[in-house]
Protein backbone atom coordinates (compact mmCIF):
# COMPACT_ATOMS: atom_id res chain seq x y z
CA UNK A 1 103.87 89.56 101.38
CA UNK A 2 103.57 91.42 104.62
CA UNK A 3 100.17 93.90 104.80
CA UNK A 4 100.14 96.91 107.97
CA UNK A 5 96.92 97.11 108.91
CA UNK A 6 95.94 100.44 110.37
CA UNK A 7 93.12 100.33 113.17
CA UNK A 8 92.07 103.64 114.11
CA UNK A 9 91.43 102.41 117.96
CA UNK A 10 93.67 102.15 120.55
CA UNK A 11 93.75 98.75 120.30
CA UNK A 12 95.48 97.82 123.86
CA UNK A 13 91.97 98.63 125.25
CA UNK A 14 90.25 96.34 122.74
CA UNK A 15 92.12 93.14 122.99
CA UNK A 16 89.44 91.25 122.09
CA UNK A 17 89.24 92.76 118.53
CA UNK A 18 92.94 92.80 117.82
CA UNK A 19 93.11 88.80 118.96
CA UNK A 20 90.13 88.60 116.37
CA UNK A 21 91.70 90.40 113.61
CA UNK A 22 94.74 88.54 113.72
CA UNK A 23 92.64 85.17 113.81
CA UNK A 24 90.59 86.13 110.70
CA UNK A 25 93.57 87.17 108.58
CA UNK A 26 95.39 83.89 108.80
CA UNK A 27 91.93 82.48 107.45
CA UNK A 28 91.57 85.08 104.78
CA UNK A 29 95.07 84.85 103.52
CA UNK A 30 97.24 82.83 101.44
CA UNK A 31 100.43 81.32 102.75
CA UNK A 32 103.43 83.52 102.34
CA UNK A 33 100.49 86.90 103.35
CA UNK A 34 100.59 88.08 106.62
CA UNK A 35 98.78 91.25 108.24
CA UNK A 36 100.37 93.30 111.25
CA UNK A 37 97.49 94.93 113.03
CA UNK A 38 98.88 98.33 114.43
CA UNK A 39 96.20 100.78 116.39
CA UNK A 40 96.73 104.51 117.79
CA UNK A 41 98.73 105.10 120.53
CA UNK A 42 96.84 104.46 124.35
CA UNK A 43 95.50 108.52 125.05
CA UNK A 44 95.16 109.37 121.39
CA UNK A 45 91.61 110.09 122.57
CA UNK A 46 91.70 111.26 125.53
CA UNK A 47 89.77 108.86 127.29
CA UNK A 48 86.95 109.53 124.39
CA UNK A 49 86.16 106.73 122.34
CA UNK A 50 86.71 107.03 118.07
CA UNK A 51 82.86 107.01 117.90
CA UNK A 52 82.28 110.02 119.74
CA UNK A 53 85.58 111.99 118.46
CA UNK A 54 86.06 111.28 114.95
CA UNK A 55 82.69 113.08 113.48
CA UNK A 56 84.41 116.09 114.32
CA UNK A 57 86.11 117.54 111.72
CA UNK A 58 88.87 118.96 113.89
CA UNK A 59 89.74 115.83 115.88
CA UNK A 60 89.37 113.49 113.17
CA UNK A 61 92.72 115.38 111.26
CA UNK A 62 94.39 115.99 114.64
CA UNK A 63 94.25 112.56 116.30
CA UNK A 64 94.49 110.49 112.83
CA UNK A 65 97.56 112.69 112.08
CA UNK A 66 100.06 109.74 113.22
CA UNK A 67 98.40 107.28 110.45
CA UNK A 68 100.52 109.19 107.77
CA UNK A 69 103.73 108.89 108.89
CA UNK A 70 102.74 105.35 109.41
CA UNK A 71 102.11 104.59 105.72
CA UNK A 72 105.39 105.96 105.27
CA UNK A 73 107.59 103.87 107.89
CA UNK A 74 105.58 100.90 106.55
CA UNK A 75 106.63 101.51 103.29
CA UNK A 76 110.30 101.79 104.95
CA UNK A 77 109.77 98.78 106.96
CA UNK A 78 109.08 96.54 103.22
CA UNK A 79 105.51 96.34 103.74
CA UNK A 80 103.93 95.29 100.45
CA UNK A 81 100.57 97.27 100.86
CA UNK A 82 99.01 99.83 103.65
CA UNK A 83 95.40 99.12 104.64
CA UNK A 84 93.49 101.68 105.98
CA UNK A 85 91.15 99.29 108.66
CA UNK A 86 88.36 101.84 109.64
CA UNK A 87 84.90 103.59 108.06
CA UNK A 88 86.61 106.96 109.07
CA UNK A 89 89.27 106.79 105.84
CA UNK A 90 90.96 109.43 106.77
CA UNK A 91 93.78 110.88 104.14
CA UNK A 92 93.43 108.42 101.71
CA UNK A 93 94.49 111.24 98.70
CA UNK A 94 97.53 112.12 101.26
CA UNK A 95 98.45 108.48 101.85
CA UNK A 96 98.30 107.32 98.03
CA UNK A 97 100.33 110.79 97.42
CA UNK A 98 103.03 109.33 100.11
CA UNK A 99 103.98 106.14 99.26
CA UNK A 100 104.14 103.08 95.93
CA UNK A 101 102.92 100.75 98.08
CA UNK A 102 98.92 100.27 97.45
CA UNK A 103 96.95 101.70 100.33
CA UNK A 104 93.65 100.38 100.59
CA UNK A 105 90.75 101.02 102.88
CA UNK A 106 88.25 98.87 104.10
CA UNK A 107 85.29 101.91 103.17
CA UNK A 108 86.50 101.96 99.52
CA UNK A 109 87.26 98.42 99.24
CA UNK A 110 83.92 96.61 100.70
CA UNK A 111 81.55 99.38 98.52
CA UNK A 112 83.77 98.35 94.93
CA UNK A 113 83.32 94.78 95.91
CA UNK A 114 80.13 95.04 96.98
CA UNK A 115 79.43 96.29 93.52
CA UNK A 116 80.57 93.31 92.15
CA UNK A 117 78.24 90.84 93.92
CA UNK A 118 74.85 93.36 94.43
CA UNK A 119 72.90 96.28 92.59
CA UNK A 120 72.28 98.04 96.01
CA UNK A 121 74.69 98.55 98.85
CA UNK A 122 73.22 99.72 102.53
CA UNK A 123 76.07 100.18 104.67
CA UNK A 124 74.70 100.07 108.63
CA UNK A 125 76.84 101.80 111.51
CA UNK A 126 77.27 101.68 114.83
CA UNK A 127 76.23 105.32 115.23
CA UNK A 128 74.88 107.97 113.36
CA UNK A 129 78.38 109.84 112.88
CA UNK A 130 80.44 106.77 112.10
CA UNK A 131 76.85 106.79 109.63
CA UNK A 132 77.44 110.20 108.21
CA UNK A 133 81.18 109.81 108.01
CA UNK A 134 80.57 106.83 105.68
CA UNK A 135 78.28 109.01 103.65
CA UNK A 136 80.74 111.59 103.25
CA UNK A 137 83.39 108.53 101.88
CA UNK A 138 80.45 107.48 99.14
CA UNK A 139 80.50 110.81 97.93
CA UNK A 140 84.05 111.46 97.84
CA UNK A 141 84.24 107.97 95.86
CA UNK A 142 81.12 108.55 93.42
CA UNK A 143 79.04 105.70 94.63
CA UNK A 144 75.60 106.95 94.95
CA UNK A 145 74.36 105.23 92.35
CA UNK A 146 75.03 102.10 93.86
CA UNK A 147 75.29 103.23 97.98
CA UNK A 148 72.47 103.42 99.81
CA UNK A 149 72.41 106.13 102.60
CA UNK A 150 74.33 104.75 105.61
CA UNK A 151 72.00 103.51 108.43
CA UNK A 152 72.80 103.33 112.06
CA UNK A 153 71.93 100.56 115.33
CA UNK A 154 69.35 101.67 117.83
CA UNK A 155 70.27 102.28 119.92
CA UNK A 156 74.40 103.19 119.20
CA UNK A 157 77.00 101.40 120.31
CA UNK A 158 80.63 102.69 120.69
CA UNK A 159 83.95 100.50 120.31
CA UNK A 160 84.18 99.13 124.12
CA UNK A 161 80.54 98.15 124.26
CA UNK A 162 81.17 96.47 120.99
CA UNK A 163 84.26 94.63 122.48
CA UNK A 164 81.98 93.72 125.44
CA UNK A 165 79.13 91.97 123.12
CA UNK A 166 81.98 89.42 121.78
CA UNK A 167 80.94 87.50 125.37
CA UNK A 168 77.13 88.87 124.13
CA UNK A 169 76.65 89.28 120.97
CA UNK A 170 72.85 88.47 120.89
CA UNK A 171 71.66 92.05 121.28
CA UNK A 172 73.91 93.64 119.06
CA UNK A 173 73.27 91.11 116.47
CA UNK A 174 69.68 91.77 116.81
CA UNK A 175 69.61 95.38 116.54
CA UNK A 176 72.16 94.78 113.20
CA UNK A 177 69.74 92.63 111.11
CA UNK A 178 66.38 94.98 112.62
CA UNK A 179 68.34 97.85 110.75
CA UNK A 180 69.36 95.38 107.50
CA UNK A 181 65.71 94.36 107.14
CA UNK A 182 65.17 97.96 106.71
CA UNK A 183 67.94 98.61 104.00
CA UNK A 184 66.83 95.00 102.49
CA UNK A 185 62.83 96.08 102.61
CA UNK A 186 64.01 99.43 100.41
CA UNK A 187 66.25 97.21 97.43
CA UNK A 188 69.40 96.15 99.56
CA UNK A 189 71.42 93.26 97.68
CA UNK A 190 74.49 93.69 100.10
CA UNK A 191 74.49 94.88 103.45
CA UNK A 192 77.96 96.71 104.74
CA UNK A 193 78.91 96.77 108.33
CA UNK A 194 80.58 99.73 108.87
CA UNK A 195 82.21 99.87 111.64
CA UNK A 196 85.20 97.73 112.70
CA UNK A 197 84.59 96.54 115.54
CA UNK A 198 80.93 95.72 114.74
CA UNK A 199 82.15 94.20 111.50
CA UNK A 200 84.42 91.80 113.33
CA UNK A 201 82.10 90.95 115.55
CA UNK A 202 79.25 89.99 113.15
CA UNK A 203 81.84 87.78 111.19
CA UNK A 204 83.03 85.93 114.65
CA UNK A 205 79.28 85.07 115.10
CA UNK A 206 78.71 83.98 111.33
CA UNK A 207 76.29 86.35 110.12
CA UNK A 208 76.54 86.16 106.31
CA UNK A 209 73.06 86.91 104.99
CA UNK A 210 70.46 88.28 105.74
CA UNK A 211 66.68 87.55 104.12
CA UNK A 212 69.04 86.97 100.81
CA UNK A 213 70.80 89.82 101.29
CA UNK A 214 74.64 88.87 101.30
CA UNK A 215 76.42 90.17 104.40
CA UNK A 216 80.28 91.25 103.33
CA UNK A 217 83.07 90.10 105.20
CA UNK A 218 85.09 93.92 105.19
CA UNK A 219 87.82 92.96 106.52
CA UNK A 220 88.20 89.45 104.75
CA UNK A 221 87.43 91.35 101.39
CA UNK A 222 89.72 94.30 102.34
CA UNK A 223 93.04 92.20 102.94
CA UNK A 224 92.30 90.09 99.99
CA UNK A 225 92.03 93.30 98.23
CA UNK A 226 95.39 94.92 99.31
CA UNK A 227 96.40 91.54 98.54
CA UNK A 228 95.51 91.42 95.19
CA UNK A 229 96.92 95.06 94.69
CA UNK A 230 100.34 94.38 96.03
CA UNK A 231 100.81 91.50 93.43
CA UNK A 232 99.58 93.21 90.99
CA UNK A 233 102.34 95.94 91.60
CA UNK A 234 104.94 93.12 91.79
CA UNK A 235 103.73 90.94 88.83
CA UNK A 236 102.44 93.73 86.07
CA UNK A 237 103.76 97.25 87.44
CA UNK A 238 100.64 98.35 88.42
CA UNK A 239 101.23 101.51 90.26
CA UNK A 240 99.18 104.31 91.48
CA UNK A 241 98.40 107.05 88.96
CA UNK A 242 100.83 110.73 89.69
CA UNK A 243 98.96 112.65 86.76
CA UNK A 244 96.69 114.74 89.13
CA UNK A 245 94.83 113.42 92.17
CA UNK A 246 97.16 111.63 93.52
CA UNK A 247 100.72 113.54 92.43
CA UNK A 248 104.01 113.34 93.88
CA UNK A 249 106.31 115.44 91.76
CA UNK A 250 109.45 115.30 95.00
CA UNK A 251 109.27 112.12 96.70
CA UNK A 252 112.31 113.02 98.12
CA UNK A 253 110.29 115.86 100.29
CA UNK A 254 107.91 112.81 101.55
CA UNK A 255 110.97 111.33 103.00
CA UNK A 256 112.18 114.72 104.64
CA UNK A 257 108.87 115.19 106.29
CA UNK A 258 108.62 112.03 107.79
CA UNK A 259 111.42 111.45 110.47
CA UNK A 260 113.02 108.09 110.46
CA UNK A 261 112.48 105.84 113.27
């Protein structure tokens, strides 16, 4: 079973992160699994990082753009499942409408989870727009029941001082479980972090819990997840539904709009 993970960073900047992802998913999976961690192209942001581009509507659609012909050449490629490895989701109702293989993000699949073991959710950022981008995803999944309005580090961090803290993580892990006690103080069962890089970094360092408050591995839940989907698909037929939100009625057009490479 071979899983493309999708970073939304460009990753040769952050090679920290991308040594840590790969590290993580040979814990997290079973043998026969494997993940390939792919990232954006180096320039996709224009010497901006993701934090301070993708809370804008505009950029978000125009530098993500690439991620959906990815889905499709992984599909190609024989890639069992697609997951989408960042708190941005972008185009998860295009990328479900593209391809059979399961495409999973790591928003959608940490808050179901989360569900499972918690009554309340708090997912913490980086930054208040990674924060209000997750709060658009709750919405757009039906959570708020059971999602607590994202909170955010004080002060931010972006993605390269995130990569920097893996030599330091004391003060970023700090400001993390300040905000957590927060979310825990107000009903918190399980506390999201949501943000990648920040997400790695807290799972590097061990931090699991919090004052009782159970802190999800996203990433180790996610590729489990896709995991879990892609045999399903192979063992039972499970598919994704084509009735309305997700419908494909010419999948021959998907291929025609996606050049081969």
């Amino acid at each position: 079973m071979r899983i493309w993970h999708q970073s939304m960073t460009e990753l040769d900047g952050l090679t920290v992160y991308r040594q840590s992802l790969e590290s993580h998913a040979k814990k997290v999976l079973s043998p026969g699994q494997s993940i390939e961690v792919h990232g954006l192209p180096t320039g996709s942001y224009f010497g901006r990082t993701p934090t301070e581009v993708l809370g804008n509507a505009f950029g978000h659609h125009r530098v993500l753009d690439p991620v959906l012909d990815n889905a499709v050449n992984a599909e190609r490629q024989g890639f069992d499942a697609f997951v989408v490895g960042s708190f941005s989701e972008p185009f998860m109702r295009e990328l479900r409408s593209a391809v059979d293989i399961p495409v999973v993000s790591v928003t959608e699949a940490a808050f179901l989870v989360g569900c499972s073991i918690g009554k309340l959710i708090a997912p913490i950022s980086n930054s208040p727009a990674v924060g209000w981008l997750t709060r658009l995803s709750v919405e757009a999944h039906g959570l708020q029941n059971r999602v607590m309005n994202a909170l955010a580090l004080e002060p931010g961090f972006d993605e390269p001082a995130l990569a920097a803290a893996y030599d330091k993580p004391e003060p970023v892990i700090s400001a993390f479980k300040a905000v957590a006690s927060q979310a825990i103080s107000q009903g918190a069962d399980v506390i999201v972090p949501a943000e990648g890089v920040l997400a790695e970094l807290l799972y590097v360092n061990g931090v699991k819990e919090i004052e009782g408050a159970t802190v999800l591995d996203v990433f180790g839940v996610t590729w489990a997840y896709a995991a879990m989907l892609a045999g399903l698909r192979s063992s039972i037929g499970l598919t994704v539904a084509r009735k309305w939100h997700y419908r494909r009625d010419d999948p021959a057009l998907i291929q025609l709009l996606v050049p081969q490479r």
